[in-house]
N, C-alpha and C. Protein backbone atom coordinates (compact mmCIF):
# COMPACT_ATOMS: atom_id res chain seq x y z
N UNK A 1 112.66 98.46 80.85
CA UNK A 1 112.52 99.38 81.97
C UNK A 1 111.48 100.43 81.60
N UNK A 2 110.41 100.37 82.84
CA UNK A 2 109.41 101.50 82.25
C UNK A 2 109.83 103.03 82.41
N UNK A 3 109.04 103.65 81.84
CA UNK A 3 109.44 105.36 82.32
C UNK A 3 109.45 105.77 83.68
N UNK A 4 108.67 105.40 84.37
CA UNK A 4 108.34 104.95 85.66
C UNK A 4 109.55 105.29 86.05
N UNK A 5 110.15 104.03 85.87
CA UNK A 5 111.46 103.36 86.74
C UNK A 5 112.67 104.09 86.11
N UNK A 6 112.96 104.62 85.00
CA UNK A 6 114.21 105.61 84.93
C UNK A 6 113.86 106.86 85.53
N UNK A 7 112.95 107.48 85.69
CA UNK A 7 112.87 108.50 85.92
C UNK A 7 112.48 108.71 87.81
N UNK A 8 112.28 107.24 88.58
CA UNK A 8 112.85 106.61 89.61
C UNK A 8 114.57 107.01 90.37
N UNK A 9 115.05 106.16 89.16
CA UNK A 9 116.24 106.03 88.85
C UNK A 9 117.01 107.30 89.16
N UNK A 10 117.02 108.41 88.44
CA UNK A 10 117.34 109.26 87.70
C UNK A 10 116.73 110.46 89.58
N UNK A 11 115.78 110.00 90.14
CA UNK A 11 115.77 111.08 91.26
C UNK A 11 116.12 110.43 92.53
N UNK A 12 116.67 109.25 92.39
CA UNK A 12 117.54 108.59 93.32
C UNK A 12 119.17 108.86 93.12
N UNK A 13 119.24 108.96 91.56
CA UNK A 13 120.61 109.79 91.40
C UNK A 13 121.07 111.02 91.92
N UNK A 14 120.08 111.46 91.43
CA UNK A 14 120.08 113.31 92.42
C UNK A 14 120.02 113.29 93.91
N UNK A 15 119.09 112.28 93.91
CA UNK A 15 119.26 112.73 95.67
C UNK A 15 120.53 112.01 96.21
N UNK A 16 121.29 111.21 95.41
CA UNK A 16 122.91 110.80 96.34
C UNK A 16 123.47 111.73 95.74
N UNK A 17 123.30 112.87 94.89
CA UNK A 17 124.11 113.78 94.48
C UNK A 17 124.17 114.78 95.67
N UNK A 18 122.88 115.02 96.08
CA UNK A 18 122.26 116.29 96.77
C UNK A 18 123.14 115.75 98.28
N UNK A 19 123.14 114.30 98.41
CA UNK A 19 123.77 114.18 99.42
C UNK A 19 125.31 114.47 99.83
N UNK A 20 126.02 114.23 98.89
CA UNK A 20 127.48 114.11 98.09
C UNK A 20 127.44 115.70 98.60
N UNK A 21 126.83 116.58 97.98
CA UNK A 21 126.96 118.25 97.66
C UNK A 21 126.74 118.74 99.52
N UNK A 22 125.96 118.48 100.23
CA UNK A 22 125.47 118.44 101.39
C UNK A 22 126.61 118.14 102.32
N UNK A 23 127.14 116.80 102.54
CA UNK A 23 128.83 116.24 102.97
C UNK A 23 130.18 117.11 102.73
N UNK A 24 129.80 117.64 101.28
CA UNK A 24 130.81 118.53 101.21
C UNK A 24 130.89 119.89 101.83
N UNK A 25 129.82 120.07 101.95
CA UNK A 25 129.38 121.54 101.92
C UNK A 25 129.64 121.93 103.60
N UNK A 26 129.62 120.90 104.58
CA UNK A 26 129.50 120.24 105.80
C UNK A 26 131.23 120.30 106.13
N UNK A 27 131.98 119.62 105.44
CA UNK A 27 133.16 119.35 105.25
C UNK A 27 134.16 120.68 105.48
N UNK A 28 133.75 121.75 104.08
CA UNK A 28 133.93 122.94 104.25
C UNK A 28 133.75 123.67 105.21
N UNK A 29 133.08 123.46 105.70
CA UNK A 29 132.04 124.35 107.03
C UNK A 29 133.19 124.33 108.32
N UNK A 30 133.23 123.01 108.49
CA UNK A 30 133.82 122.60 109.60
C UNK A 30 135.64 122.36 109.32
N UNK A 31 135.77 122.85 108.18
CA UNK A 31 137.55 122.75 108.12
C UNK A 31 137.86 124.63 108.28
N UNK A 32 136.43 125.16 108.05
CA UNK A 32 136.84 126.28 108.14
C UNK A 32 136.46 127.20 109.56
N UNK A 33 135.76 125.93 110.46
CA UNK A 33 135.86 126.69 111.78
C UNK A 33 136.63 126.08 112.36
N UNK A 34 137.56 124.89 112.08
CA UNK A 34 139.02 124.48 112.91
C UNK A 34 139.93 125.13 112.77
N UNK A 35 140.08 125.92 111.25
CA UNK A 35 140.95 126.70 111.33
C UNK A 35 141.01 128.07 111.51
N UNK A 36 139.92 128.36 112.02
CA UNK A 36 139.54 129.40 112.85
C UNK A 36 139.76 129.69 114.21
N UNK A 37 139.57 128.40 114.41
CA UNK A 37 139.81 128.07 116.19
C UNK A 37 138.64 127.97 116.61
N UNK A 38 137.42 127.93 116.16
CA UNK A 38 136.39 127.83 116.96
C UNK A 38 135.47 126.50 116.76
N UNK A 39 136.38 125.43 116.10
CA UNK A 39 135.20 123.98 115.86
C UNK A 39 135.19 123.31 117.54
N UNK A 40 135.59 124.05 118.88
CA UNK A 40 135.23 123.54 119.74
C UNK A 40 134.04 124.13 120.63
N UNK A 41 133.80 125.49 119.95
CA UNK A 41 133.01 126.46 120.71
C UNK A 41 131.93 126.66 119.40
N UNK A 42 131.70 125.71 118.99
CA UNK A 42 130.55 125.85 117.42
C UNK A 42 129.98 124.58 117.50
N UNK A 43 128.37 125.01 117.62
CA UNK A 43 127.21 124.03 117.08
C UNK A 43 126.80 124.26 115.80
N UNK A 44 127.03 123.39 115.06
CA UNK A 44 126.43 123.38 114.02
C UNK A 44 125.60 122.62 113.90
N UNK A 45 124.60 122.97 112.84
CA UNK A 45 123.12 122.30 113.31
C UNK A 45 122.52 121.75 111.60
N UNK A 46 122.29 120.72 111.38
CA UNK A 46 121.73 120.55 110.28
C UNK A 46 120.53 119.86 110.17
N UNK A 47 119.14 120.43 109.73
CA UNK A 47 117.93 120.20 109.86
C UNK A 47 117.29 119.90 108.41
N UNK A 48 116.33 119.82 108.40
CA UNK A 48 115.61 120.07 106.99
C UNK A 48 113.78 120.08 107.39
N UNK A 49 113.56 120.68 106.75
CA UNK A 49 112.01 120.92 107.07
C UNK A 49 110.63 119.92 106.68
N UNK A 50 111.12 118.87 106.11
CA UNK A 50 109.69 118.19 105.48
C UNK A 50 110.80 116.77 105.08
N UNK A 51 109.76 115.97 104.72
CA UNK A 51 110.94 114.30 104.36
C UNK A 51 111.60 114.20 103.33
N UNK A 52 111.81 113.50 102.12
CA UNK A 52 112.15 113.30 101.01
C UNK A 52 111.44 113.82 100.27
N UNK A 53 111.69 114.31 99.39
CA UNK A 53 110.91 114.66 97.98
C UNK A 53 110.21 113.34 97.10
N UNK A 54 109.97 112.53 97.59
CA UNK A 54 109.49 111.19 97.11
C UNK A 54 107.52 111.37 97.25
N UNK A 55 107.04 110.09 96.09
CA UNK A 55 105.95 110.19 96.39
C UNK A 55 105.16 109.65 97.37
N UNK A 56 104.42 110.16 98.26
CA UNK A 56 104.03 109.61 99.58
C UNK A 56 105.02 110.34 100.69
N UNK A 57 105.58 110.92 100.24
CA UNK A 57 106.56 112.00 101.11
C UNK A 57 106.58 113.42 101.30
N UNK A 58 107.62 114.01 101.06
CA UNK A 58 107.29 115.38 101.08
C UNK A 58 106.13 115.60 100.11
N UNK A 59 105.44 116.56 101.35
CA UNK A 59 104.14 117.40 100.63
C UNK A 59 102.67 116.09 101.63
N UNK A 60 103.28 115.02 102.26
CA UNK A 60 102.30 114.39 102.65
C UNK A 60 102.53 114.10 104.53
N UNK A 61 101.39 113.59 105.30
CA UNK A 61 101.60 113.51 106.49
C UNK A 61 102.07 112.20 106.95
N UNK A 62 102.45 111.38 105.84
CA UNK A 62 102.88 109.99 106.35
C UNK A 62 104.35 110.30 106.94
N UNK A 63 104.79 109.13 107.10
CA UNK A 63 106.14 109.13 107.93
C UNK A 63 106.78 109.49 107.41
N UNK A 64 107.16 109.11 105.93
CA UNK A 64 108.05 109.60 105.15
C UNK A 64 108.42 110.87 104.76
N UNK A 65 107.12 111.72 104.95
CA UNK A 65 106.99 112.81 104.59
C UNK A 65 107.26 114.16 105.90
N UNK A 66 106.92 113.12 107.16
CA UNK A 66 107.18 114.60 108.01
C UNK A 66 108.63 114.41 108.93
N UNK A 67 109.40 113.20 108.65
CA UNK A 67 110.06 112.95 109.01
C UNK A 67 111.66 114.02 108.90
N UNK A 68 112.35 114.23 108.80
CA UNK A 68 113.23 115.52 108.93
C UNK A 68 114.65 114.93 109.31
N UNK A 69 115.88 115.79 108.90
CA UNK A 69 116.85 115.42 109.47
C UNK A 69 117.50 116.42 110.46
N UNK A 70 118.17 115.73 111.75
CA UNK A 70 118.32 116.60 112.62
C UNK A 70 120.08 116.29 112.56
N UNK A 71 120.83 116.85 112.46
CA UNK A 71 122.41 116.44 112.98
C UNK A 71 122.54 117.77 113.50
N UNK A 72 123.46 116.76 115.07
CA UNK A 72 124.42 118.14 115.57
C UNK A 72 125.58 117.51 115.95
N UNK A 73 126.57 118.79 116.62
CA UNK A 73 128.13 118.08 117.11
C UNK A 73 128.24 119.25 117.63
N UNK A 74 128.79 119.19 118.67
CA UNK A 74 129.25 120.27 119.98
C UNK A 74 130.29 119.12 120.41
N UNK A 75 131.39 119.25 120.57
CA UNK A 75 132.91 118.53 121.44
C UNK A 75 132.13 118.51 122.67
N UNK A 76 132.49 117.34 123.18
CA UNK A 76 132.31 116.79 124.71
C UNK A 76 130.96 116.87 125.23
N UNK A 77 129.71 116.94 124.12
CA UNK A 77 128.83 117.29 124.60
C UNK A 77 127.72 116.32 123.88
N UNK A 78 127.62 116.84 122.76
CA UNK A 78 126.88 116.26 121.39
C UNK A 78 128.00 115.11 120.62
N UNK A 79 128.47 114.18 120.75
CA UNK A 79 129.28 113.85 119.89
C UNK A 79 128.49 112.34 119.05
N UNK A 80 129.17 112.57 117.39
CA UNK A 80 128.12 111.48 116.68
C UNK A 80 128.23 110.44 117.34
N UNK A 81 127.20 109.91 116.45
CA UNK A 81 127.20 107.88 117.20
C UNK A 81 125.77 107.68 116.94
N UNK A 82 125.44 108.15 118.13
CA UNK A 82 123.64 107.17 118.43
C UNK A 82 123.08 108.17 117.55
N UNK A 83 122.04 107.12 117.00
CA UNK A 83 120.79 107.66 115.86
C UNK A 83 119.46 107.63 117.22
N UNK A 84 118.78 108.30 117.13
CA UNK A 84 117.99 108.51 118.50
C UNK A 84 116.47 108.36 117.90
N UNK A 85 115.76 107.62 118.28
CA UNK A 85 114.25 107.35 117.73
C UNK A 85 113.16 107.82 118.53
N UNK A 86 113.19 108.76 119.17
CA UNK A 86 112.06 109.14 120.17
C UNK A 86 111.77 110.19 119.15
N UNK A 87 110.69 110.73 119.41
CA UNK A 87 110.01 111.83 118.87
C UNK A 87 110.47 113.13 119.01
N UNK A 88 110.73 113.80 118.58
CA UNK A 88 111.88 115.07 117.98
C UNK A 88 110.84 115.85 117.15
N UNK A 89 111.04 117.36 117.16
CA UNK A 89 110.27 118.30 116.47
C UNK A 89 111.04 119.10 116.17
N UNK A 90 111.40 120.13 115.04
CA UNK A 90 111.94 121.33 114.91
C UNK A 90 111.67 122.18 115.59
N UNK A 91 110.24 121.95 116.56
CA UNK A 91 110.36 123.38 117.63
C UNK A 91 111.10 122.96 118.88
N UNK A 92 111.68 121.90 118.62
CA UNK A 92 112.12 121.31 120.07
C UNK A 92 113.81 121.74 119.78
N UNK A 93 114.45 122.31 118.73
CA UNK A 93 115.59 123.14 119.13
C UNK A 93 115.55 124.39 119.61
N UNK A 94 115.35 124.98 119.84
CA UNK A 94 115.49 126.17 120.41
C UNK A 94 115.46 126.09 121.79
N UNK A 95 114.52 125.03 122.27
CA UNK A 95 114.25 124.94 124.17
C UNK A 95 115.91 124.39 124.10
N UNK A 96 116.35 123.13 123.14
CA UNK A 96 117.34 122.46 123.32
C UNK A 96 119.05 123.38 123.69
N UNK A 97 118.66 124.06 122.93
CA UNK A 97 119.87 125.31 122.32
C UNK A 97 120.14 126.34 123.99
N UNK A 98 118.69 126.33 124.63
CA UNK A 98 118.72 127.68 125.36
C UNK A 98 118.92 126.52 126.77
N UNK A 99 118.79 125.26 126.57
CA UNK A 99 119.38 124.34 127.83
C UNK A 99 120.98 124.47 127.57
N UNK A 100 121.16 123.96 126.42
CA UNK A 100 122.81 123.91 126.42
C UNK A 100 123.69 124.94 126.92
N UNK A 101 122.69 125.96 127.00
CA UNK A 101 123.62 127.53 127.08
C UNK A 101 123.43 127.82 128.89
N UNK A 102 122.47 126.62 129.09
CA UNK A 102 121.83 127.05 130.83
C UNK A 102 121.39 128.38 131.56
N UNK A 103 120.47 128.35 129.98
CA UNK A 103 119.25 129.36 129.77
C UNK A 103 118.02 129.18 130.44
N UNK A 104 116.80 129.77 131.14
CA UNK A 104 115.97 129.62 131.13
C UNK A 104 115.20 129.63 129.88
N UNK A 105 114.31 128.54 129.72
CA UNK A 105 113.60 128.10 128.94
C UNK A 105 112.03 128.74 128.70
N UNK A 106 111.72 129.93 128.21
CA UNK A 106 110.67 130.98 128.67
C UNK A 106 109.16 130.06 128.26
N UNK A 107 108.26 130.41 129.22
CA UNK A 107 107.47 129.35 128.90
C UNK A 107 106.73 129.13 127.55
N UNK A 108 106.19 130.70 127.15
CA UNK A 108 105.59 130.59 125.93
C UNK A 108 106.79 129.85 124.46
N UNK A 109 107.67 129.65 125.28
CA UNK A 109 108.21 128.68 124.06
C UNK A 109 107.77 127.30 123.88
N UNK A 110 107.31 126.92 122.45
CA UNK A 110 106.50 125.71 122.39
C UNK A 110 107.99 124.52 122.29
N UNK A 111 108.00 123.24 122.16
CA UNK A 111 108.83 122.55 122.06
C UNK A 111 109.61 122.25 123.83
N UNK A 112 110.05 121.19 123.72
CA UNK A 112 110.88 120.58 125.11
C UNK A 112 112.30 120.74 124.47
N UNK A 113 113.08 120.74 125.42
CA UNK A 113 114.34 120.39 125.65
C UNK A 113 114.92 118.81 125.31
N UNK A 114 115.73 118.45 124.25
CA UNK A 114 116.06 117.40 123.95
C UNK A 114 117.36 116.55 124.31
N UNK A 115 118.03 117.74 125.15
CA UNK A 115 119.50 117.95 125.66
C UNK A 115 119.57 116.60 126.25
N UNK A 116 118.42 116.83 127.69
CA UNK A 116 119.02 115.17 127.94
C UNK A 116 118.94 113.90 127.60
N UNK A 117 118.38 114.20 126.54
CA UNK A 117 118.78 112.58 125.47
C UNK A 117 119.63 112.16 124.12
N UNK A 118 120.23 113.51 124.65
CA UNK A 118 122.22 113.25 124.23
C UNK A 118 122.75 113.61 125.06
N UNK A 119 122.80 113.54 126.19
CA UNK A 119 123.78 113.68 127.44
C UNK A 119 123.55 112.54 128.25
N UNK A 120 122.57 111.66 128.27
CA UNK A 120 122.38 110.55 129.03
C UNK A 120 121.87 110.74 130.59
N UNK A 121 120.92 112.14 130.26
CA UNK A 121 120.05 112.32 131.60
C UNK A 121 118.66 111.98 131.33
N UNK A 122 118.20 112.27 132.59
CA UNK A 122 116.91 111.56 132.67
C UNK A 122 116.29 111.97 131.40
N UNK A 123 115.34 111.70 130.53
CA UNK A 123 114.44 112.45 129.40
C UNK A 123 113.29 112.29 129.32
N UNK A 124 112.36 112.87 129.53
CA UNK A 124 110.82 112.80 129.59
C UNK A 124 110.22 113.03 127.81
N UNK A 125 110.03 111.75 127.35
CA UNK A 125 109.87 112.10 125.75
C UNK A 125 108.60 112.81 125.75
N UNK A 126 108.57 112.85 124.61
CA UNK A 126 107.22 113.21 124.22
C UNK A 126 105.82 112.50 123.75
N UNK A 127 105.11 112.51 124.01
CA UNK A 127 103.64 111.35 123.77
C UNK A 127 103.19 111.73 122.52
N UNK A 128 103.40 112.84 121.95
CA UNK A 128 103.46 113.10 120.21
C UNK A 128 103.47 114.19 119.83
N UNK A 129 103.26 114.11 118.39
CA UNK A 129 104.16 115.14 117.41
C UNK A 129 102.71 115.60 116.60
N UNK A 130 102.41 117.02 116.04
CA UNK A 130 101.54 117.65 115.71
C UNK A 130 102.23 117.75 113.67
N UNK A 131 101.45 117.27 112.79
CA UNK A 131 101.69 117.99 111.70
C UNK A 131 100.94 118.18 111.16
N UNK A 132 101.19 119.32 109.88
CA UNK A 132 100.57 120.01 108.84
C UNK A 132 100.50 119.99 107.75
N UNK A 133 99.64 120.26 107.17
CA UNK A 133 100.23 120.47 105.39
C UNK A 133 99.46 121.99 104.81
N UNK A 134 99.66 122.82 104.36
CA UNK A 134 98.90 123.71 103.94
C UNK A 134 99.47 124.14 102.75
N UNK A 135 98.53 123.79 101.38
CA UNK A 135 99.10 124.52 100.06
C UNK A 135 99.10 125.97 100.12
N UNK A 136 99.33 126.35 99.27
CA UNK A 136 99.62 128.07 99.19
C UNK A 136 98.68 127.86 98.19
N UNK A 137 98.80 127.06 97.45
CA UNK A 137 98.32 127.17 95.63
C UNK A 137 96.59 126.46 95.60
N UNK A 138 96.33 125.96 96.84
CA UNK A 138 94.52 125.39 96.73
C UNK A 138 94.45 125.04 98.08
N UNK A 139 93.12 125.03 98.74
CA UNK A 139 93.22 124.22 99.83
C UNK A 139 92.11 123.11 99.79
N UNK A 140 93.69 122.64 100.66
CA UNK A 140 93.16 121.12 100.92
C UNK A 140 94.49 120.95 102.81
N UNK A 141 93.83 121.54 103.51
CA UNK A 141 94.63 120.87 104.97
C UNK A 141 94.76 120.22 105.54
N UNK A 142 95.93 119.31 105.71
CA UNK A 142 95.60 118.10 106.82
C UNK A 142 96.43 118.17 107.56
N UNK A 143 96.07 117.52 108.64
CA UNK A 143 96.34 117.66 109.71
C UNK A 143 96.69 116.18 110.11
N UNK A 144 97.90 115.82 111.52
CA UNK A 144 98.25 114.67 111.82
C UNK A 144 98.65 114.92 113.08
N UNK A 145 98.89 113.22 113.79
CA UNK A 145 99.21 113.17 115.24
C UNK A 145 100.21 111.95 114.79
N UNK A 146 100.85 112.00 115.20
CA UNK A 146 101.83 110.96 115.83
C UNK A 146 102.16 110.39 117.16
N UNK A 147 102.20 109.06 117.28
CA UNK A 147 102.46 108.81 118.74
C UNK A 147 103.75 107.81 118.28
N UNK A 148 104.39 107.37 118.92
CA UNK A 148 105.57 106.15 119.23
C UNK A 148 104.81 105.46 118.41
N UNK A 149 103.34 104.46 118.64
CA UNK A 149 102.93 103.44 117.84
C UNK A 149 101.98 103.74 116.82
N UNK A 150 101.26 105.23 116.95
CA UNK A 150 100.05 105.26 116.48
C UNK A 150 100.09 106.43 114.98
N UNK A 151 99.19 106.88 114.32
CA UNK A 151 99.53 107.92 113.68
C UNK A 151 97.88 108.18 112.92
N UNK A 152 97.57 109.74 113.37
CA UNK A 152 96.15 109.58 112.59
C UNK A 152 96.44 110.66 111.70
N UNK A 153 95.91 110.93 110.41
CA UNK A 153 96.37 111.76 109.27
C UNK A 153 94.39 112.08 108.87
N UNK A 154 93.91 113.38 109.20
CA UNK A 154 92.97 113.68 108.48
C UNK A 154 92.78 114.90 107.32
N UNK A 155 92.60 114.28 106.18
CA UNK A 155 92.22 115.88 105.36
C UNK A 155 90.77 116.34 105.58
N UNK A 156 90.76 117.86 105.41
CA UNK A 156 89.89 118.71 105.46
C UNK A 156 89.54 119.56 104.64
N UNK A 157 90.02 119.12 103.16
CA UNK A 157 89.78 119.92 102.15
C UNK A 157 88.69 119.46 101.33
N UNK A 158 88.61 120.22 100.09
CA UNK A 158 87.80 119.72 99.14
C UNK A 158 88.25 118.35 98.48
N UNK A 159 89.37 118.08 98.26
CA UNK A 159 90.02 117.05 97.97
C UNK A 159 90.24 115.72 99.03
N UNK A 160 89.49 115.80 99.60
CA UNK A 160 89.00 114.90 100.95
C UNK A 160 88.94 112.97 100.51
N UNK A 161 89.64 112.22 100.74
CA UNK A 161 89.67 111.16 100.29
C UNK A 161 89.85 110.42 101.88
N UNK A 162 89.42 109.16 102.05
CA UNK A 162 89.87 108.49 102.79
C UNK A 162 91.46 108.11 102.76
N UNK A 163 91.93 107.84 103.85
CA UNK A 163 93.53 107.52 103.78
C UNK A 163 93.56 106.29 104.62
């Protein structure tokens, strides 16, 4: 086994750890707003900002990398099940959040409403998704589009390589 591959190994371990710690942490959360009384009047929301920590992932504009996790659960509203594959953004909670509440949705807010495609109303997806990358520590920016089939990824730095 090369070094490579334990040290593979070894951050595939961590990350079912990180997951394990995450489940629990989730677990807690939600035994302690039932017994509160409020796990029927509580969204809890679990996101993450960038993909895996893997190479070709976080820190990059491929799929792997801008891809994100979204879980929610609201009783009678949100309930688990369907894994949903349309195009989803982190700015697209907040429009989502201020529908559920049957908020107006102010316009300068960027992102759509995702509500009705966990409620089983009409849903007007989205034709694509905008990403970024910007170091703090050198630049090198790229920039990406996503569509359902398509995906263009350009850098604009000094470190400029074909992709």
């Amino acid at each position: 086994m090369s070094t490579d591959d334990r040290e593979q190994g070894i951050d595939f371990g961590e990350l079912n750890g990180m997951i394990r710690a995450i489940d629990d942490a989730v677990g807690t959360i939600t035994t302690a707003l039932e017994a509160a009384g409020l796990a029927t009047e509580t969204l809890p929301i679990f996101t993450t900002e960038h993909g895996i920590a893997f190479p070709r992932a976080k820190g990059s504009c491929y799929d792997p990398g801008i891809e994100a996790a979204l879980l929610l659960h609201y009783p009678d509203v949100i309930d688990g099940g369907p894994r949903c594959e349309e195009l989803v953004s982190n700015i697209d909670v907040l429009p989502t959040l201020l529908d559920l509440l049957d908020e107006t949705i102010p316009e300068r807010i960027e992102g759509q409403s995702f509500l009705p495609l966990l409620t089983d109303k009409e849903y007007y997806p989205r034709n694509q998704l905008f990403a970024e990358i910007i170091w703090h520590d050198r630049y090198n920016p790229v920039r990406a589009i996503r569509t359902d089939q398509y995906k263009y990824i350009r850098s604009f730095g000094i470190y400029h390589r074909s992709i």
